[in-house]
C-alpha atoms as a PDB file:
ATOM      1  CA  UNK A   1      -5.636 -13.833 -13.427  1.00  0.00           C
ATOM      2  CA  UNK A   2      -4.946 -17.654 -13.994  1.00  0.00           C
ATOM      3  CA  UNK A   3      -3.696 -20.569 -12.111  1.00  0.00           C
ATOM      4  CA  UNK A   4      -0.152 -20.222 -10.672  1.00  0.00           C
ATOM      5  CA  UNK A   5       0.125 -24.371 -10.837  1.00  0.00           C
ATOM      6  CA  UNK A   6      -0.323 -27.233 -12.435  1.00  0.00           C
ATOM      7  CA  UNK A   7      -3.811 -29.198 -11.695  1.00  0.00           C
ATOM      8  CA  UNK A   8      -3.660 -31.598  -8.533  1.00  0.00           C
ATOM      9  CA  UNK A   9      -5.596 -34.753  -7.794  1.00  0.00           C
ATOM     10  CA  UNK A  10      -9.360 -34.826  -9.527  1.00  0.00           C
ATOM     11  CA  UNK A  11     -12.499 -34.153  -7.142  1.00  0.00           C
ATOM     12  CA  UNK A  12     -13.897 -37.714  -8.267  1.00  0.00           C
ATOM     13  CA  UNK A  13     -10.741 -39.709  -6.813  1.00  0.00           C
ATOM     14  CA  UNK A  14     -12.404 -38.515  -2.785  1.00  0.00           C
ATOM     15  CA  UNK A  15     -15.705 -38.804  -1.545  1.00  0.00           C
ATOM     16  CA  UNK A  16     -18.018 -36.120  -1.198  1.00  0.00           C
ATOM     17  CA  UNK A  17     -18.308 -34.353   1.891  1.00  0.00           C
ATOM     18  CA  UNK A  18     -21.430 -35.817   3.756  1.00  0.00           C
ATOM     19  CA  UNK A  19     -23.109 -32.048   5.089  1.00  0.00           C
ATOM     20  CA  UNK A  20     -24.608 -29.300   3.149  1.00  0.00           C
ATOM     21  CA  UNK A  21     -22.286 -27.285   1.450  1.00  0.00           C
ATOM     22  CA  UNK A  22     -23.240 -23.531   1.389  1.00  0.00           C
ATOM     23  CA  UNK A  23     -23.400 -21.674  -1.481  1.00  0.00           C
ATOM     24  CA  UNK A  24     -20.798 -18.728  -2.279  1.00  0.00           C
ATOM     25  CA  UNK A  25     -23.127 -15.251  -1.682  1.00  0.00           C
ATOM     26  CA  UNK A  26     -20.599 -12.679  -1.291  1.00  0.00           C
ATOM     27  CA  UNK A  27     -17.058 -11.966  -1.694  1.00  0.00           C
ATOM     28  CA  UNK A  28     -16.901 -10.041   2.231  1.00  0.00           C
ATOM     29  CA  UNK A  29     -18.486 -11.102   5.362  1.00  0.00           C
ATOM     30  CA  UNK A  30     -18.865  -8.069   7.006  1.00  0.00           C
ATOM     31  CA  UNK A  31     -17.801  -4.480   7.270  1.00  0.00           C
ATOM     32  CA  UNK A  32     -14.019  -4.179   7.273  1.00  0.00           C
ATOM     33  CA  UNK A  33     -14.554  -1.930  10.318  1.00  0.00           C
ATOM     34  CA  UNK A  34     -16.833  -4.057  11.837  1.00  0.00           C
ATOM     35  CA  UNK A  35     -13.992  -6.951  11.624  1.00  0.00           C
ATOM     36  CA  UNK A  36     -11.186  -4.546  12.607  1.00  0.00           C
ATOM     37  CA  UNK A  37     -13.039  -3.698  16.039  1.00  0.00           C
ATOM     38  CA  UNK A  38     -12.678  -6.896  16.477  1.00  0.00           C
ATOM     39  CA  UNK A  39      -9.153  -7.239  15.782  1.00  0.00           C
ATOM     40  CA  UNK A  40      -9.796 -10.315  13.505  1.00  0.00           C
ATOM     41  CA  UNK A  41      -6.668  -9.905  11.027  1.00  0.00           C
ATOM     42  CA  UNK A  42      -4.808  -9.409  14.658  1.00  0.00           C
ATOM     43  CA  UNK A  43      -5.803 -12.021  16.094  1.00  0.00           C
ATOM     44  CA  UNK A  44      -4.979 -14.923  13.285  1.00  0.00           C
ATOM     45  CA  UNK A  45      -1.859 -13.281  12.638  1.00  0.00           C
ATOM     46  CA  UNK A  46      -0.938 -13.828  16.471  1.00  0.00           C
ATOM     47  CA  UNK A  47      -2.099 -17.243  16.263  1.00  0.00           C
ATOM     48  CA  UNK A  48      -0.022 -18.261  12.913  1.00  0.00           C
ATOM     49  CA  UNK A  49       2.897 -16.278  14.756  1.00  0.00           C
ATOM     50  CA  UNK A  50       2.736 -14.276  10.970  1.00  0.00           C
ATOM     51  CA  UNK A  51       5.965 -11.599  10.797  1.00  0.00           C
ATOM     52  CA  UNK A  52       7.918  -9.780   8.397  1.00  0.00           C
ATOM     53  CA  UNK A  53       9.209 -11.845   5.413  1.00  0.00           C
ATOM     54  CA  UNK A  54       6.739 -14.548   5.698  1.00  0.00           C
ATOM     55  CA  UNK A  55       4.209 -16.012   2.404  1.00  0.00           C
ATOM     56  CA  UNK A  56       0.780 -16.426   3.693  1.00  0.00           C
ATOM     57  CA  UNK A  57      -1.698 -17.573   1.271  1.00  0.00           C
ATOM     58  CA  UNK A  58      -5.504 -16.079   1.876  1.00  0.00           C
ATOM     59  CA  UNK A  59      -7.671 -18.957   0.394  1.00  0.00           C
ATOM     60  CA  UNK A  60     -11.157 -17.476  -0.782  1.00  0.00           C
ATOM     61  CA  UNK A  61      -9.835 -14.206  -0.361  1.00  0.00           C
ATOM     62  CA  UNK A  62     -12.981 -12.571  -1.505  1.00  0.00           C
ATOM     63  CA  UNK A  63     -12.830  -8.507  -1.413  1.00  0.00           C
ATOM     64  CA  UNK A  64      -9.198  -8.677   0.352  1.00  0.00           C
ATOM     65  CA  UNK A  65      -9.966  -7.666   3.991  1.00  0.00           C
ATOM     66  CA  UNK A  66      -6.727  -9.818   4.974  1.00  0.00           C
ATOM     67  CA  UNK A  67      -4.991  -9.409   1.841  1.00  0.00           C
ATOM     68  CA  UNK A  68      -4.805  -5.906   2.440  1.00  0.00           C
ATOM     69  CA  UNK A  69      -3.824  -6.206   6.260  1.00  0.00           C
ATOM     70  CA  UNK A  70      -1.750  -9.146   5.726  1.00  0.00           C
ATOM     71  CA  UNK A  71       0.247  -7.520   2.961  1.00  0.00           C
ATOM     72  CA  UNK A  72       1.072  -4.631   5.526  1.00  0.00           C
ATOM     73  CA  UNK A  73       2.681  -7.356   7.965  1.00  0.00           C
ATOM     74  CA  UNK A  74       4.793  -9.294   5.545  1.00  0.00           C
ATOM     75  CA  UNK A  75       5.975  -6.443   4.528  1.00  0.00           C
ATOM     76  CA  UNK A  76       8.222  -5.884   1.131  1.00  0.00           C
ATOM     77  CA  UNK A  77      10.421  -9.046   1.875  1.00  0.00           C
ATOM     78  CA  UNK A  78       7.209 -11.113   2.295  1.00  0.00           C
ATOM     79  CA  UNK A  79       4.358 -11.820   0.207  1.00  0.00           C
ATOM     80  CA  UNK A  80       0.252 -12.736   0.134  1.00  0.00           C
ATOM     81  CA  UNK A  81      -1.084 -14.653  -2.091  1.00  0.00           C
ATOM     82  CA  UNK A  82      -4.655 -14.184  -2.708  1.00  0.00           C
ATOM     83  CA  UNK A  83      -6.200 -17.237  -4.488  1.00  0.00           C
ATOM     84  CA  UNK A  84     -10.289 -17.778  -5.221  1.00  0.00           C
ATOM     85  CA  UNK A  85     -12.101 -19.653  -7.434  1.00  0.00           C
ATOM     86  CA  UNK A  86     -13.956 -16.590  -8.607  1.00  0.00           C
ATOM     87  CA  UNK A  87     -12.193 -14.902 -11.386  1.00  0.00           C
ATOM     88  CA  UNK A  88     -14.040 -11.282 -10.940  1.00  0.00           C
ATOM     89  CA  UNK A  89     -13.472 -11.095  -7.174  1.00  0.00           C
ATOM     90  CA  UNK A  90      -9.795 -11.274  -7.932  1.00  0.00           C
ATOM     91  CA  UNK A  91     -10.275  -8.724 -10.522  1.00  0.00           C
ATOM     92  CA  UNK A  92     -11.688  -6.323  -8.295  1.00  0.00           C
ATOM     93  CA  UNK A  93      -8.842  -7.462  -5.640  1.00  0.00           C
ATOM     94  CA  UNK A  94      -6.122  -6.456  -8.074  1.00  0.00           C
ATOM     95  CA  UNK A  95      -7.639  -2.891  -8.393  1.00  0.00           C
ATOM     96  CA  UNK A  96      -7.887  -2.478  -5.081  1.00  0.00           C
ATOM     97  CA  UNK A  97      -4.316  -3.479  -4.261  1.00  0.00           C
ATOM     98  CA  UNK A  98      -2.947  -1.265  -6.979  1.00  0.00           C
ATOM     99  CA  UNK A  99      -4.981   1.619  -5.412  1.00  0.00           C
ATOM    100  CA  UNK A 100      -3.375   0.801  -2.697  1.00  0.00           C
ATOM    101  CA  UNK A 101      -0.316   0.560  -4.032  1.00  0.00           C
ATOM    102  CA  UNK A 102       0.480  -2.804  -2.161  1.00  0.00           C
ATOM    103  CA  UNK A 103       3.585  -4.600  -4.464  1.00  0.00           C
ATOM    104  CA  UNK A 104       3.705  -7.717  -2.309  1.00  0.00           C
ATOM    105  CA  UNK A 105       0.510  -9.700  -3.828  1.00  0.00           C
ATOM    106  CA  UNK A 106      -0.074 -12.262  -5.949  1.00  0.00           C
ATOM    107  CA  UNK A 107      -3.226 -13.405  -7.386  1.00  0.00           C
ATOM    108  CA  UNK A 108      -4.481 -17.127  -7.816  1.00  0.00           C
ATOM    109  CA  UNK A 109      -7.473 -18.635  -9.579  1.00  0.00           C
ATOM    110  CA  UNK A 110      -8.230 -21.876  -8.069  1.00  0.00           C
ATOM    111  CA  UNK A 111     -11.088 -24.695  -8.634  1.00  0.00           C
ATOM    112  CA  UNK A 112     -13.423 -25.614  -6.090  1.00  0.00           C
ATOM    113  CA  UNK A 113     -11.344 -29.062  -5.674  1.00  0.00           C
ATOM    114  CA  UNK A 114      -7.885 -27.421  -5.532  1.00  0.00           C
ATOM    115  CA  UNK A 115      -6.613 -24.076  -4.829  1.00  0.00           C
ATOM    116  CA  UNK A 116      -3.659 -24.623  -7.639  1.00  0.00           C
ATOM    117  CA  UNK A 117      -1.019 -23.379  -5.936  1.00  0.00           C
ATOM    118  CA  UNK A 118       2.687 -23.615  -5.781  1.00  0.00           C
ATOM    119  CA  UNK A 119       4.523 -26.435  -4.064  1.00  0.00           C
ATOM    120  CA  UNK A 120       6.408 -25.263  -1.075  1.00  0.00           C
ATOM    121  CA  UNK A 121       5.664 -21.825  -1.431  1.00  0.00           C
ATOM    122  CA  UNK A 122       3.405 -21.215   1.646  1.00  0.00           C
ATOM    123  CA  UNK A 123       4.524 -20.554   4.959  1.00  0.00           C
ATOM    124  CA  UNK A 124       0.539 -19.678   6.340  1.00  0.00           C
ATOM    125  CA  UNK A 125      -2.869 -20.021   5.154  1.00  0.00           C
ATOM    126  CA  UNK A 126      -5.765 -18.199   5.751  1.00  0.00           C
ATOM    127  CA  UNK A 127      -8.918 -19.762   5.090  1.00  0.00           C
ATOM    128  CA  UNK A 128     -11.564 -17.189   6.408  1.00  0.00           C
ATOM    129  CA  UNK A 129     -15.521 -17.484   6.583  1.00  0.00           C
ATOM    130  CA  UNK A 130     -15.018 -19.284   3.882  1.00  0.00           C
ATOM    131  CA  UNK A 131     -14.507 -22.986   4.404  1.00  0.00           C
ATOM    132  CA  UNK A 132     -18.233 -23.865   4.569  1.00  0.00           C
ATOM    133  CA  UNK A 133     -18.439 -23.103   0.770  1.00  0.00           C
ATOM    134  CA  UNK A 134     -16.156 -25.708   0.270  1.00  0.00           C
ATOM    135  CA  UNK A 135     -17.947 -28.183  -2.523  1.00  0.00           C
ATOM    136  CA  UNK A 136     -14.894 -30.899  -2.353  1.00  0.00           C
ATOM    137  CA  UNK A 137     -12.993 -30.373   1.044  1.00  0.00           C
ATOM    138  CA  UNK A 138     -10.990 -33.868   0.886  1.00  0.00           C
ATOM    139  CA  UNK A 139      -9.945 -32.945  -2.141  1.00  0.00           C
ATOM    140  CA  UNK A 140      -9.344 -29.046  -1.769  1.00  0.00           C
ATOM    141  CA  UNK A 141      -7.198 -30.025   1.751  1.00  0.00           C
ATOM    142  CA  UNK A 142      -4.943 -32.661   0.006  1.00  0.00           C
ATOM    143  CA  UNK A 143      -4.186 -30.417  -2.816  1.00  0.00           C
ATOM    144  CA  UNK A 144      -3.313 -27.486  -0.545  1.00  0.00           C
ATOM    145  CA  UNK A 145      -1.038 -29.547   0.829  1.00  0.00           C
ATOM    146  CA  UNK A 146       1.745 -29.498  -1.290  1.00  0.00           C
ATOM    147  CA  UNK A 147       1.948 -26.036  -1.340  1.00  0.00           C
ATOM    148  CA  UNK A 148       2.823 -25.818   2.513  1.00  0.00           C
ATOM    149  CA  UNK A 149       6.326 -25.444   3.406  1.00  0.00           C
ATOM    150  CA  UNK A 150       7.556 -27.814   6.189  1.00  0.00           C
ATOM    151  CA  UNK A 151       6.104 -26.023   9.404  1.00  0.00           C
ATOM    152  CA  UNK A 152       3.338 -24.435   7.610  1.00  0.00           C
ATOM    153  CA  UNK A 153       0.314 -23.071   9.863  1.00  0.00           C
ATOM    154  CA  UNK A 154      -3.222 -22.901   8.347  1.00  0.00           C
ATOM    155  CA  UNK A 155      -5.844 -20.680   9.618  1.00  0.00           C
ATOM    156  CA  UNK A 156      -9.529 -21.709   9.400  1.00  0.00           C
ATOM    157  CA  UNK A 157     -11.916 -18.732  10.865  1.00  0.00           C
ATOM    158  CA  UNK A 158     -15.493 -19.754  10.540  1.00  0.00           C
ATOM    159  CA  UNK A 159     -18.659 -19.284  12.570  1.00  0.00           C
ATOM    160  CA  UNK A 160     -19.510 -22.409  15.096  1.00  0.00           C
ATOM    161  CA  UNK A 161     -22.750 -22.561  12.710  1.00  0.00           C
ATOM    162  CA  UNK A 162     -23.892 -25.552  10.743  1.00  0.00           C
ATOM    163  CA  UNK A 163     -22.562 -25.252   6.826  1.00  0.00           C
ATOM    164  CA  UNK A 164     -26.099 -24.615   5.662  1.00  0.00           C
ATOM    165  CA  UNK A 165     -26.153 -21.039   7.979  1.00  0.00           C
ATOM    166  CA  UNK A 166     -22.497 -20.490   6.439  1.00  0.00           C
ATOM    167  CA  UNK A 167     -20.608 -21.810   9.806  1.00  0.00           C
ATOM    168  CA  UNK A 168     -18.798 -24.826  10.444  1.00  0.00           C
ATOM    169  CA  UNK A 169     -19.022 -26.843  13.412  1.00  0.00           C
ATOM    170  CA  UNK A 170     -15.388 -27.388  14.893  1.00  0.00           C
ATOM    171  CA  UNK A 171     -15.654 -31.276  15.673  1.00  0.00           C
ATOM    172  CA  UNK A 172     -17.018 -31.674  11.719  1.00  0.00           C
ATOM    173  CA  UNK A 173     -14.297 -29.335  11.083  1.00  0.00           C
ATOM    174  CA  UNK A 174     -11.207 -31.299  12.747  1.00  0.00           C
ATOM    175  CA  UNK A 175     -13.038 -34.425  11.478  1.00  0.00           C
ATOM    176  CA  UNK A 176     -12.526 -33.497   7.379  1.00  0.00           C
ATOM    177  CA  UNK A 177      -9.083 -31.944   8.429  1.00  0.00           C
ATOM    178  CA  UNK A 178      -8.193 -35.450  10.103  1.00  0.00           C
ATOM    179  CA  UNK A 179      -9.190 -37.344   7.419  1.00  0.00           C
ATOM    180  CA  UNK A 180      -6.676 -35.698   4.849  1.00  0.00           C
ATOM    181  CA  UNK A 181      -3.858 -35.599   7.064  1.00  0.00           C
ATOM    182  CA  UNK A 182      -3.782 -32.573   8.966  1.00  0.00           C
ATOM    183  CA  UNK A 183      -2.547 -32.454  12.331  1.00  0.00           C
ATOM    184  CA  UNK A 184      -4.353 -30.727  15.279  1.00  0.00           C
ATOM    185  CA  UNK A 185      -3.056 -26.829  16.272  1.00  0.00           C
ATOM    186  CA  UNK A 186      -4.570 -24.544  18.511  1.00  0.00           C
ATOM    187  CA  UNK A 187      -8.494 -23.539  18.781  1.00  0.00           C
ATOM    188  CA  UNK A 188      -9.480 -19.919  19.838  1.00  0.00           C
END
């Protein structure tokens, strides 16, 4: 498990984010059948219009709940890439895909400041109850950035919470995602 890029821009060169950043407890959020009821791997995949053949990335991919579905999707001629900054959750994601026998996933240590990821090699990201945990978000959002391909959709799925009760309120939410660049998609 390492870095599949080079490092991007350093946390110091952007401010700090000016809310409570939660604390990483656990690499799932709930049960995976708990999330399946509610069709939450369905849902985003509708949203980023995901299909066959596609890369998504899942950012903080934890124990792989959309890893494992997303892999499915994409199929053989697509891919996942499942990056976190925790080295043994991507351990234990790597078992479980080979278990599984899924072929079609990478794995990506990333810092807390930049996911270290390929340039142009994304055509989706995932960021899932996750983005709260975020220590450096100006500086984790500009270095995803260059690992979008032109069109690229990203996914954030978080609780309408405030960061300290691991949510994210959406206007704080489209105000850090402003402020790097990103352009406004669909809410649901």
């Amino acid at each position: 498990m390492g870095y599949l890029a080079p490092p991007g821009v350093a946390a110091n060169e952007f401010p700090s984010p000016q809310r409570p950043v939660a604390r990483i407890v656990s690499p799932r959020r709930s049960s995976e059948e708990r999330r399946d009821a509610l069709n939450e791997a369905g849902q985003i995949a509708r949203v980023l219009e995901l299909k066959p053949g596609v890369t998504v990335g899942d950012i903080g991919a934890g124990s792989g709940y959309y890893t494992v579905r997303l892999s499915h999707l994409v199929g053989p001629a697509g891919s996942v890439v499942a990056q976190d900054v925790t080295r043994d959750y991507l351990v234990e994601l790597a078992r479980r895909t080979k278990l599984l026998k899924l072929t079609n996933v990478q794995f990506a240590l990333g810092e807390p400041h930049d996911p270290r990821l390929p340039a142009s090699s994304l055509d989706a990201v995932i960021l899932a109850h996750m983005y709260h945990e975020i220590a450096q978000p100006y500086a984790f959002l500009y270095n995803l950035a260059p690992a979008l391909k032109q069109g690229a959709r990203v996914g954030i799925v978080d609780l309408e919470l405030p960061t300290s009760k691991h949510g994210m309120p959406i206007a704080l939410l489209r105000c850090e995602l402003t402020a790097v660049g990103y352009r406004r998609g669909r809410h649901i």
